[in-house]
PDB file of N, CA and C in Angstrom:
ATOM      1  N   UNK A   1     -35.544 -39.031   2.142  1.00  0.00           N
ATOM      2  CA  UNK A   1     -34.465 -38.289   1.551  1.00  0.00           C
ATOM      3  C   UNK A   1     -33.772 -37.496   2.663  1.00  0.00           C
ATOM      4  N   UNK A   2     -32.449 -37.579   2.438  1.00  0.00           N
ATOM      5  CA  UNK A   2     -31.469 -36.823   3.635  1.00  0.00           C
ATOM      6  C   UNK A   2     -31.064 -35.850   3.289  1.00  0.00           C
ATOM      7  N   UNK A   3     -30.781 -34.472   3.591  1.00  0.00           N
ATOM      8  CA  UNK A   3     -30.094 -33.750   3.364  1.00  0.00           C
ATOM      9  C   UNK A   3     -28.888 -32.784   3.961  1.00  0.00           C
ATOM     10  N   UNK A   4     -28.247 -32.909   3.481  1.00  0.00           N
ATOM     11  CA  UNK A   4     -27.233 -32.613   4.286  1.00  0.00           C
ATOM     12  C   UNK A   4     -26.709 -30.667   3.886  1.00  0.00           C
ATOM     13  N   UNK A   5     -26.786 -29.920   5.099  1.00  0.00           N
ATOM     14  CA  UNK A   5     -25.926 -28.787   5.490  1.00  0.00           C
ATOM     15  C   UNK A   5     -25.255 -28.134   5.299  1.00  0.00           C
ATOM     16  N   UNK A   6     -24.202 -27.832   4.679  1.00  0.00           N
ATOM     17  CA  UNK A   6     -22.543 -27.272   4.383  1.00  0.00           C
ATOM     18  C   UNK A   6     -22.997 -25.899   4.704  1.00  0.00           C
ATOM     19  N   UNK A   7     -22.416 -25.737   5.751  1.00  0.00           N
ATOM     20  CA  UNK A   7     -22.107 -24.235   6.296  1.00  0.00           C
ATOM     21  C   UNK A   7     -20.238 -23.701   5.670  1.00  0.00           C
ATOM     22  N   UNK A   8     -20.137 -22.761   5.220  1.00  0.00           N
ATOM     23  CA  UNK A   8     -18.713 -22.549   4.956  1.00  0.00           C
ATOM     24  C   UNK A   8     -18.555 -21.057   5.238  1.00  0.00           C
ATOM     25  N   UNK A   9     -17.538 -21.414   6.390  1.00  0.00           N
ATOM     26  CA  UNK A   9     -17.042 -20.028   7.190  1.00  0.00           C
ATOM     27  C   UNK A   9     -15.865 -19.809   6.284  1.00  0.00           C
ATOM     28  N   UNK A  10     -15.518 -18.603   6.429  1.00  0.00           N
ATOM     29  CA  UNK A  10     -14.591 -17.318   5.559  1.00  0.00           C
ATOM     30  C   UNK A  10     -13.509 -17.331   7.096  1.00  0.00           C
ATOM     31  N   UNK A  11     -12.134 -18.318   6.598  1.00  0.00           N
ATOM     32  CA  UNK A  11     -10.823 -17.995   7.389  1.00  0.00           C
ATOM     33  C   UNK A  11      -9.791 -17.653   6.988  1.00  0.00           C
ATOM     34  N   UNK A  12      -9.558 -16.790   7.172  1.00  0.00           N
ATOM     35  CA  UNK A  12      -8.234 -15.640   6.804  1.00  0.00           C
ATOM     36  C   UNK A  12      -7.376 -15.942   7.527  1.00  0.00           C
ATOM     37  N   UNK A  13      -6.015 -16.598   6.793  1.00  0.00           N
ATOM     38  CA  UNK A  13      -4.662 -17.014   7.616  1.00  0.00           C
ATOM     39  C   UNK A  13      -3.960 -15.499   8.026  1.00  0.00           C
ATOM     40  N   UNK A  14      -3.347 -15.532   8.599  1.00  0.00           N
ATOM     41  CA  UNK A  14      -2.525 -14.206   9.471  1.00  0.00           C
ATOM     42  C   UNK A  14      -1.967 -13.822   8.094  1.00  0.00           C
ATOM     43  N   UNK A  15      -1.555 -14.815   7.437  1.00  0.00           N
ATOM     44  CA  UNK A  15      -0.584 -14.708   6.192  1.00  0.00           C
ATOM     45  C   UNK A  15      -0.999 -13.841   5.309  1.00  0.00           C
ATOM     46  N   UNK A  16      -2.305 -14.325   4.942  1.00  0.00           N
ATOM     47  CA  UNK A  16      -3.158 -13.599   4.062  1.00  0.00           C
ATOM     48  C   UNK A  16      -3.437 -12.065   4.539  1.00  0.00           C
ATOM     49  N   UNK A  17      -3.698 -11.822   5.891  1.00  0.00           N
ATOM     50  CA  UNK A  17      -4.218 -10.597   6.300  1.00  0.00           C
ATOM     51  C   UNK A  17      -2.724  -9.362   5.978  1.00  0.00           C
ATOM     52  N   UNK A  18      -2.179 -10.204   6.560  1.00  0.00           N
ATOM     53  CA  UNK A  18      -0.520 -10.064   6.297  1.00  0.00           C
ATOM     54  C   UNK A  18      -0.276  -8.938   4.790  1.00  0.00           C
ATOM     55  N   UNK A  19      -0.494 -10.231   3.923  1.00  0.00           N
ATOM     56  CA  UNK A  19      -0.537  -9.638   2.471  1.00  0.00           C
ATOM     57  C   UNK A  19      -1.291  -8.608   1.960  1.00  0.00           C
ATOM     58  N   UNK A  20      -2.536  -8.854   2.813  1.00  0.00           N
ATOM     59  CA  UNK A  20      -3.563  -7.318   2.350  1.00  0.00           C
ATOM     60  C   UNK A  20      -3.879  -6.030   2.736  1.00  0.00           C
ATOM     61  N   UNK A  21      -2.758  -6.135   4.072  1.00  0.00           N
ATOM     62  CA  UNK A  21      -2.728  -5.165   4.688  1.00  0.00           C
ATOM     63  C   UNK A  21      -1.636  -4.418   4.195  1.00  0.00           C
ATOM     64  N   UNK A  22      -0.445  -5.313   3.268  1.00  0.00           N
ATOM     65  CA  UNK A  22       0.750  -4.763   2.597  1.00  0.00           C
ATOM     66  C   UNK A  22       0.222  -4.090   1.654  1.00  0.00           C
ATOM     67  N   UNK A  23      -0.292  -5.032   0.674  1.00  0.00           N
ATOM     68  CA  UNK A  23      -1.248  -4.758  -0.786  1.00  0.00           C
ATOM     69  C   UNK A  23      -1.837  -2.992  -0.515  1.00  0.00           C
ATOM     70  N   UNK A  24      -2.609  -2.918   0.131  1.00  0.00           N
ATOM     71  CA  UNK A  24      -4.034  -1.865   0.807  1.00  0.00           C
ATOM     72  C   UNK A  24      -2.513  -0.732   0.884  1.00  0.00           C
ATOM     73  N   UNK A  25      -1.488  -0.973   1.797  1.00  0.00           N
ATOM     74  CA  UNK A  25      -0.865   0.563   1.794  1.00  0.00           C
ATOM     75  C   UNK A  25       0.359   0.821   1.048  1.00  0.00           C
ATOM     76  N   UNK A  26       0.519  -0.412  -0.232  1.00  0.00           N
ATOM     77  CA  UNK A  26       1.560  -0.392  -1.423  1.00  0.00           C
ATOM     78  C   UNK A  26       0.036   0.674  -2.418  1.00  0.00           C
ATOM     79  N   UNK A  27      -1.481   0.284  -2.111  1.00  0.00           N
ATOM     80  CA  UNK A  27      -1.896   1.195  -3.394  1.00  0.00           C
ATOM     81  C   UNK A  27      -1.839   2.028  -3.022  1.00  0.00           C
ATOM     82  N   UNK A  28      -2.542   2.360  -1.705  1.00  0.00           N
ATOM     83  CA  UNK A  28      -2.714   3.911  -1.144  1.00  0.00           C
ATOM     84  C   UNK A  28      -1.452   4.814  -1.974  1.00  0.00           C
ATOM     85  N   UNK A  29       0.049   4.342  -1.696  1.00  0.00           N
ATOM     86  CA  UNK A  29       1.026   5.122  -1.780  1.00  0.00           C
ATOM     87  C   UNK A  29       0.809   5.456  -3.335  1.00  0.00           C
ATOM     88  N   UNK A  30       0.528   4.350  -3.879  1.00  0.00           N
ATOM     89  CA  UNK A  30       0.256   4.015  -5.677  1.00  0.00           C
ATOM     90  C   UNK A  30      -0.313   5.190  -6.078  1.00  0.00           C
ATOM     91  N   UNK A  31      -1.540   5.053  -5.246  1.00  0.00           N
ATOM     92  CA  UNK A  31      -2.956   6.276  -5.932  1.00  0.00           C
ATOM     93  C   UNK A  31      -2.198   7.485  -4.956  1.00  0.00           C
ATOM     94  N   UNK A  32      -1.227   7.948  -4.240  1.00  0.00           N
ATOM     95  CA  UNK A  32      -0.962   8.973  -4.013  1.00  0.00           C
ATOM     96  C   UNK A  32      -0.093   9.212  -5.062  1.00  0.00           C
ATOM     97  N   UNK A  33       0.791   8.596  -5.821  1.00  0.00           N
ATOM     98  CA  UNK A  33       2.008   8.942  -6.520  1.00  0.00           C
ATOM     99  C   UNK A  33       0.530   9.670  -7.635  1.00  0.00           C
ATOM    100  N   UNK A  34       0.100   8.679  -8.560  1.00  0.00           N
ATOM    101  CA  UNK A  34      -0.972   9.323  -9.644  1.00  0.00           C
ATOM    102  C   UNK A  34      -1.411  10.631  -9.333  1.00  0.00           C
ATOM    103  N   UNK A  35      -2.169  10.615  -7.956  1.00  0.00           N
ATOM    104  CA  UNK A  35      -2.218  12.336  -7.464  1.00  0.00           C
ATOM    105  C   UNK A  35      -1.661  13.447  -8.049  1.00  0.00           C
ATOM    106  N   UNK A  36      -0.310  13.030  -7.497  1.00  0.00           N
ATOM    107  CA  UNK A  36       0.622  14.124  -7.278  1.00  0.00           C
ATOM    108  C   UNK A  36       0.850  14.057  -8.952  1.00  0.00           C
ATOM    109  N   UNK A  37       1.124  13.069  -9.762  1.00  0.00           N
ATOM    110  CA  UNK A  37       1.130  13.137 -11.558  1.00  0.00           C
ATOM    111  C   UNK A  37       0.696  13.938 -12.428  1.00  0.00           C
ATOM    112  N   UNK A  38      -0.698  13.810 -11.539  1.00  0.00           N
ATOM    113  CA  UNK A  38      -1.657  14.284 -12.560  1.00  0.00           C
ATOM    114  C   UNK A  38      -2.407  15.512 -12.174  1.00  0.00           C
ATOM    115  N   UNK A  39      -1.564  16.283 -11.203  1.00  0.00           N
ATOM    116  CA  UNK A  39      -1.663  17.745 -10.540  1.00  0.00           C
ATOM    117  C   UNK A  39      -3.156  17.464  -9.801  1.00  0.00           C
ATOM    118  N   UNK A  40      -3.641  16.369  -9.031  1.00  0.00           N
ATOM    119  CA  UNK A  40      -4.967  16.640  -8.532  1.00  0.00           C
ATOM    120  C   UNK A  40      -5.074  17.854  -7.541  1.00  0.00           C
ATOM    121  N   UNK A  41      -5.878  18.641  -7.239  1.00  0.00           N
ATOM    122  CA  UNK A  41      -6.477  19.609  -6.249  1.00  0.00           C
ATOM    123  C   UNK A  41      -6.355  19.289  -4.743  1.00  0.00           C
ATOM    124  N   UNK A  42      -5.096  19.413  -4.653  1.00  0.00           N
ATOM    125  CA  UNK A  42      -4.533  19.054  -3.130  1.00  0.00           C
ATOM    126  C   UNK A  42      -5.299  19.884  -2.008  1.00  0.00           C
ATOM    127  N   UNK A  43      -6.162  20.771  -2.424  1.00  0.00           N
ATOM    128  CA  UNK A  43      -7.172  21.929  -1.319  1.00  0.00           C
ATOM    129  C   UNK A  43      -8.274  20.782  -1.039  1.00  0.00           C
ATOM    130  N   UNK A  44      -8.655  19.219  -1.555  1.00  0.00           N
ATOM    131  CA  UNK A  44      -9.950  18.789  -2.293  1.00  0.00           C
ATOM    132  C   UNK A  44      -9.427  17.666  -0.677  1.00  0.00           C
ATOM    133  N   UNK A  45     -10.432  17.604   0.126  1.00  0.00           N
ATOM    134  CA  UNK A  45     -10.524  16.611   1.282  1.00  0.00           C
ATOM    135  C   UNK A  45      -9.827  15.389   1.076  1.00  0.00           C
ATOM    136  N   UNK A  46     -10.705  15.082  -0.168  1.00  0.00           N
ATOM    137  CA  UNK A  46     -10.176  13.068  -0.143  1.00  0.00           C
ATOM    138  C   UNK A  46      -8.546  12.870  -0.577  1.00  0.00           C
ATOM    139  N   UNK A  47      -7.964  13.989  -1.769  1.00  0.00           N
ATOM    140  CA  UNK A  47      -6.898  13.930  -2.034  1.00  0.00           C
ATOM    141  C   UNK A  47      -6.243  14.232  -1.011  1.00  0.00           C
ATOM    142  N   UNK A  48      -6.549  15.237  -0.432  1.00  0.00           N
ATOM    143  CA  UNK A  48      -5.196  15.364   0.963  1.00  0.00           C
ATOM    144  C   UNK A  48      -5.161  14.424   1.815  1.00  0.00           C
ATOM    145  N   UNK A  49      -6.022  13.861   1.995  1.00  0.00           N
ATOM    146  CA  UNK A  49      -6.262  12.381   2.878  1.00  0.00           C
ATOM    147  C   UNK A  49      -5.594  11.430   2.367  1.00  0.00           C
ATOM    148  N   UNK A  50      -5.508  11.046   1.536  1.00  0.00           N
ATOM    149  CA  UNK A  50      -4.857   9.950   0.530  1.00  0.00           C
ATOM    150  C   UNK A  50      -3.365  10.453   0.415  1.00  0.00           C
ATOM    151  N   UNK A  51      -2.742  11.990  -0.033  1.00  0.00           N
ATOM    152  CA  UNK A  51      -1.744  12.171   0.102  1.00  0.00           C
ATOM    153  C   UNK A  51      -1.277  11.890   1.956  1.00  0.00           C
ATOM    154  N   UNK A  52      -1.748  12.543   2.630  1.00  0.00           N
ATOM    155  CA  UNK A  52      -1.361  12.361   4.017  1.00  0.00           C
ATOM    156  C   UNK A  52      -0.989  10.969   4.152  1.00  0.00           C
ATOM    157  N   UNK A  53      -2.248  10.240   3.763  1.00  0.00           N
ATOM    158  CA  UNK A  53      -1.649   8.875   4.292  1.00  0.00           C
ATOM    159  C   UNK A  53      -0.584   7.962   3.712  1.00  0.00           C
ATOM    160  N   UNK A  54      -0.139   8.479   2.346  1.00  0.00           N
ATOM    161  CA  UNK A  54       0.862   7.836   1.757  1.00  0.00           C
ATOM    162  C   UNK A  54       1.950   8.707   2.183  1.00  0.00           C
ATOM    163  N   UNK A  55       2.343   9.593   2.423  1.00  0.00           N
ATOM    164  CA  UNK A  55       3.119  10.427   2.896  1.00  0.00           C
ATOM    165  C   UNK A  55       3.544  10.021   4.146  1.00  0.00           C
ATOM    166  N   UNK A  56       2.718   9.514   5.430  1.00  0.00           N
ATOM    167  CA  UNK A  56       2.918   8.701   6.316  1.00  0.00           C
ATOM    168  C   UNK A  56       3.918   7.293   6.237  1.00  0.00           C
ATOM    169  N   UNK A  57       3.425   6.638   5.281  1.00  0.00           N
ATOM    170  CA  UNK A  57       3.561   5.040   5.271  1.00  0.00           C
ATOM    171  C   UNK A  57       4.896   5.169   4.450  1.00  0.00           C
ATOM    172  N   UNK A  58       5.348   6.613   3.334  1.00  0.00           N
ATOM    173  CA  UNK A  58       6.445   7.267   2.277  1.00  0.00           C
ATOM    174  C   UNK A  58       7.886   7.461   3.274  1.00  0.00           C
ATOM    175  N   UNK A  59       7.262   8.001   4.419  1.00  0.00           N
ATOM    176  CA  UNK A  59       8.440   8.760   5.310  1.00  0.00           C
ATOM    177  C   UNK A  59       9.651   7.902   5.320  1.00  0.00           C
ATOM    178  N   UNK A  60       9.791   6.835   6.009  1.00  0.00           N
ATOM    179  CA  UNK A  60      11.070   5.935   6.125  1.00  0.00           C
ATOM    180  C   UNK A  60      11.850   6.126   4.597  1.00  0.00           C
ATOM    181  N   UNK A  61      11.019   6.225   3.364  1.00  0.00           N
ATOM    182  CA  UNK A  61      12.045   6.384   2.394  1.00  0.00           C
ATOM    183  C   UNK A  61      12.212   7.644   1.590  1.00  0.00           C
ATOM    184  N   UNK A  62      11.715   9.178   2.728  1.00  0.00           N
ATOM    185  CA  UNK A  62      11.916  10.171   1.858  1.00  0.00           C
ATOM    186  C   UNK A  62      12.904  10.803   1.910  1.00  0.00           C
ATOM    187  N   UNK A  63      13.275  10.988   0.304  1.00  0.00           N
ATOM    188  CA  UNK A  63      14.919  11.513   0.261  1.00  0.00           C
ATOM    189  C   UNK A  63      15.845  10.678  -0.272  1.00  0.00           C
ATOM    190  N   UNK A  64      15.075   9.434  -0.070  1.00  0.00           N
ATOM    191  CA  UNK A  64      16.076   8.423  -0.002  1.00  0.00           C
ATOM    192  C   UNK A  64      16.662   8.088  -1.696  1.00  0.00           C
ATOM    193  N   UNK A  65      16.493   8.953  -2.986  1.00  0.00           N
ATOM    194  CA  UNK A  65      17.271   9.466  -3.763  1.00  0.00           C
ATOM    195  C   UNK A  65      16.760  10.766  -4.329  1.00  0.00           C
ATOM    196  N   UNK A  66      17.228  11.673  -3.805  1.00  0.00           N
ATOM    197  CA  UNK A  66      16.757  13.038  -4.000  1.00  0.00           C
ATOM    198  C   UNK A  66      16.898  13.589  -5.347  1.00  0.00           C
ATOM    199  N   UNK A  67      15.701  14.133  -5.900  1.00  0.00           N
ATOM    200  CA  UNK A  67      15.862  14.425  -7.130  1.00  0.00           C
ATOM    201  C   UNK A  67      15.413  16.032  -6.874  1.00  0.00           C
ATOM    202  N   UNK A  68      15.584  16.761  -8.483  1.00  0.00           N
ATOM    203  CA  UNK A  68      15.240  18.252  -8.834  1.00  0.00           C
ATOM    204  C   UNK A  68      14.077  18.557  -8.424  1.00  0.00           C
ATOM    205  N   UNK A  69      13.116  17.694  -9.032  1.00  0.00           N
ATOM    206  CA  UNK A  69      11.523  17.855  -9.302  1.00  0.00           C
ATOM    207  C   UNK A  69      11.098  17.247  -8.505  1.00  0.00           C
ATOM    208  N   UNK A  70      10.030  17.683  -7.338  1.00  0.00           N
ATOM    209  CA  UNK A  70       9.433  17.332  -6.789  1.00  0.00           C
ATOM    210  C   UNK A  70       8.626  16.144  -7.046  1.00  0.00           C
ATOM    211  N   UNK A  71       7.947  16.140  -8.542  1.00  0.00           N
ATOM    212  CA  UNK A  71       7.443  15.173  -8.785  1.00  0.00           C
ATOM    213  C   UNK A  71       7.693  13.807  -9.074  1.00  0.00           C
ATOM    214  N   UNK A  72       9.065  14.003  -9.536  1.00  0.00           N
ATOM    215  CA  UNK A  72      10.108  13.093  -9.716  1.00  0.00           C
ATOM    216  C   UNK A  72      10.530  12.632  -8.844  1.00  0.00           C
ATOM    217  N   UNK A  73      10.796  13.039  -7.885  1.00  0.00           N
ATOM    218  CA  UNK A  73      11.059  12.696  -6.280  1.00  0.00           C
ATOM    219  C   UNK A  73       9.553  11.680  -5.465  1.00  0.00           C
ATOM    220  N   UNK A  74       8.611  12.407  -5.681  1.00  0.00           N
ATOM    221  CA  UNK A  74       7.714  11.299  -5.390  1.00  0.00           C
ATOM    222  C   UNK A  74       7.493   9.881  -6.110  1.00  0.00           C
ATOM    223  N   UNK A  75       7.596  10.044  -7.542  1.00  0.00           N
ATOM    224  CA  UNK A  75       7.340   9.011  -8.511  1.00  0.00           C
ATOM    225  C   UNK A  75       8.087   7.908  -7.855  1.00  0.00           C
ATOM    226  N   UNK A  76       9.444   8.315  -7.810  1.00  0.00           N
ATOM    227  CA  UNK A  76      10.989   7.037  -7.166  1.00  0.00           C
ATOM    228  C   UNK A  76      10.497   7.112  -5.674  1.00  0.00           C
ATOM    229  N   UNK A  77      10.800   8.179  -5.037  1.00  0.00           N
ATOM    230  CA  UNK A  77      10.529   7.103  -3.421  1.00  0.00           C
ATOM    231  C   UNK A  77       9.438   6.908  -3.391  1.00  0.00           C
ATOM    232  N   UNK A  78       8.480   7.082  -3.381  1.00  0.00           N
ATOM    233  CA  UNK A  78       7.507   6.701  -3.120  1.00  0.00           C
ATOM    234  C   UNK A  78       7.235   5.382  -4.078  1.00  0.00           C
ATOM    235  N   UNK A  79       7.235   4.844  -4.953  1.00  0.00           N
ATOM    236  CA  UNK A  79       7.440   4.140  -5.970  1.00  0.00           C
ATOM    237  C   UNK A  79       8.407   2.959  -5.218  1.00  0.00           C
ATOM    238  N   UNK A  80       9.326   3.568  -4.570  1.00  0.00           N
ATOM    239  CA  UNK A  80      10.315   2.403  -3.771  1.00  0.00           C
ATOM    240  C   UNK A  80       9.596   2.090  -2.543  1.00  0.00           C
ATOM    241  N   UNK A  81       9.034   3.025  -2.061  1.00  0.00           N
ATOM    242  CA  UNK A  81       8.127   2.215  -0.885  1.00  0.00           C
ATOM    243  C   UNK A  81       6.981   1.392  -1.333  1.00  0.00           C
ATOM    244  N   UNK A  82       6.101   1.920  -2.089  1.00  0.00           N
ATOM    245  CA  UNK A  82       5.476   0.932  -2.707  1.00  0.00           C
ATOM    246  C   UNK A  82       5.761  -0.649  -2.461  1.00  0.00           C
ATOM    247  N   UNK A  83       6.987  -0.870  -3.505  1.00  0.00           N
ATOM    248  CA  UNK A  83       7.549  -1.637  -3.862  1.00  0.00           C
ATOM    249  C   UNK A  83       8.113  -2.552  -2.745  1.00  0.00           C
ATOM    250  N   UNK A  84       8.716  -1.742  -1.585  1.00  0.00           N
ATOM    251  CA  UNK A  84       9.650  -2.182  -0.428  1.00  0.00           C
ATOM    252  C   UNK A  84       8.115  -3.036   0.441  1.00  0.00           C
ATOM    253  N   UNK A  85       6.864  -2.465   0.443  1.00  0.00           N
ATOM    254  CA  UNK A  85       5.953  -2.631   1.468  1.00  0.00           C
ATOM    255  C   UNK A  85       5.680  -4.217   0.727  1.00  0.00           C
ATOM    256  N   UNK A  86       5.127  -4.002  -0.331  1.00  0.00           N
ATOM    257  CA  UNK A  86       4.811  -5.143  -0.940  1.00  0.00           C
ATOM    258  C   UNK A  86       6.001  -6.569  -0.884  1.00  0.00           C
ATOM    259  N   UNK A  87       7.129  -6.367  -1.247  1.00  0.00           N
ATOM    260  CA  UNK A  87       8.318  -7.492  -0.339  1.00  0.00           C
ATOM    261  C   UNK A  87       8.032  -7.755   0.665  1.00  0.00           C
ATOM    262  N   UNK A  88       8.392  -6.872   1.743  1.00  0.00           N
ATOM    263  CA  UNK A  88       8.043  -6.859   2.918  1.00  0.00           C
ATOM    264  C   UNK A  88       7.180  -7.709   3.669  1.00  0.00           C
ATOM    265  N   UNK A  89       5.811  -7.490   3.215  1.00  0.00           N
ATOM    266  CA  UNK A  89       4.305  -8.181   3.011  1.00  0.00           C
ATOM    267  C   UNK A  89       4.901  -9.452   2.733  1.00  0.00           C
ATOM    268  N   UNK A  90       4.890  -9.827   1.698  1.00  0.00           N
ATOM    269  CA  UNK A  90       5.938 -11.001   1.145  1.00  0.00           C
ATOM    270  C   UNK A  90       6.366 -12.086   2.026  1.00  0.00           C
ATOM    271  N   UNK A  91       7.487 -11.482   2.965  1.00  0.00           N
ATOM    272  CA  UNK A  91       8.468 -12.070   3.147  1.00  0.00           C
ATOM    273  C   UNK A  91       8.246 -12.329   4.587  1.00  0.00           C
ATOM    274  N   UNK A  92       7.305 -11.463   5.108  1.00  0.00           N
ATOM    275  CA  UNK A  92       6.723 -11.588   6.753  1.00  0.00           C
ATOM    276  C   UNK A  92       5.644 -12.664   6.528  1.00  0.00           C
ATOM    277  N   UNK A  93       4.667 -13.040   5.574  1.00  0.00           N
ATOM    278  CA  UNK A  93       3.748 -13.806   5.377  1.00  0.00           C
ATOM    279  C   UNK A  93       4.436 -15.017   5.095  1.00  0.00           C
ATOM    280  N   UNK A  94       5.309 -15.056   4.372  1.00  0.00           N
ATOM    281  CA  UNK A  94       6.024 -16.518   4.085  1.00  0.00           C
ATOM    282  C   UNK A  94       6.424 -16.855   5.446  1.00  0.00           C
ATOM    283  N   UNK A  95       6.813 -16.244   6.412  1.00  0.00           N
ATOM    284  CA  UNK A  95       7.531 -16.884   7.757  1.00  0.00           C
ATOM    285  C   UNK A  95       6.145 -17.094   8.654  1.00  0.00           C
ATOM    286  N   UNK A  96       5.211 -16.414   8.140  1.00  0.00           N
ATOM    287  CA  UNK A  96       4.163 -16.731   9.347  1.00  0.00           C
ATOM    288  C   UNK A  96       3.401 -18.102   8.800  1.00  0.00           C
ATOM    289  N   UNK A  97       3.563 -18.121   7.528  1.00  0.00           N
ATOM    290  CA  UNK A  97       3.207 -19.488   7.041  1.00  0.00           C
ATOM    291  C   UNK A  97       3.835 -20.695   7.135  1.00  0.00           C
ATOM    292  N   UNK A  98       4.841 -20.613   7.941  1.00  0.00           N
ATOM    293  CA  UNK A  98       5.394 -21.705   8.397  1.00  0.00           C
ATOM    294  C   UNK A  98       5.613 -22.528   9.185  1.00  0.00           C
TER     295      UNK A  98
END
């Protein structure tokens, strides 16, 4: 009786990494918008970390339709970056897949 082997390695196209590296800082910004929603304890380590870093990745689109409420203001830009990263992701992975 013969038996045969199958080893199966885990390869991640650029494309893919591409996409999850979009994905990973469209939620971050995601779970920062909820934060700021749902009044979390911005004094609290992990939340300011999470705000910081969506606030980072937010910048290119803050302001970019200025509203009254602060919170309201995060919901939309930040909400548009979200949104913009995830295209983005998108549209750079489709060309590297080619």
């Amino acid at each position: 009786m013969l038996f045969t082997v199958v080893t199966r390695t885990r390869h991640r196209s650029p494309a893919s990494v591409i996409t999850g590296i979009a994905a990973i800082i469209a939620g971050i910004i995601v779970v920062g918008i909820i934060l700021v929603l749902v009044k979390a304890n911005q004094n609290n380590d992990i939340v300011n970390l999470v705000l910081d870093i969506g606030r980072f990745f937010a910048r290119p689109f803050e302001d970019l339709f200025p509203q009254d409420d602060p919170e309201n203001n995060i919901l939309l830009n930040w909400g548009i970056a979200a949104v913009a990263y995830l295209i983005v992701g998108a549209i750079i992975a489709r060309i590297v897949r080619r």
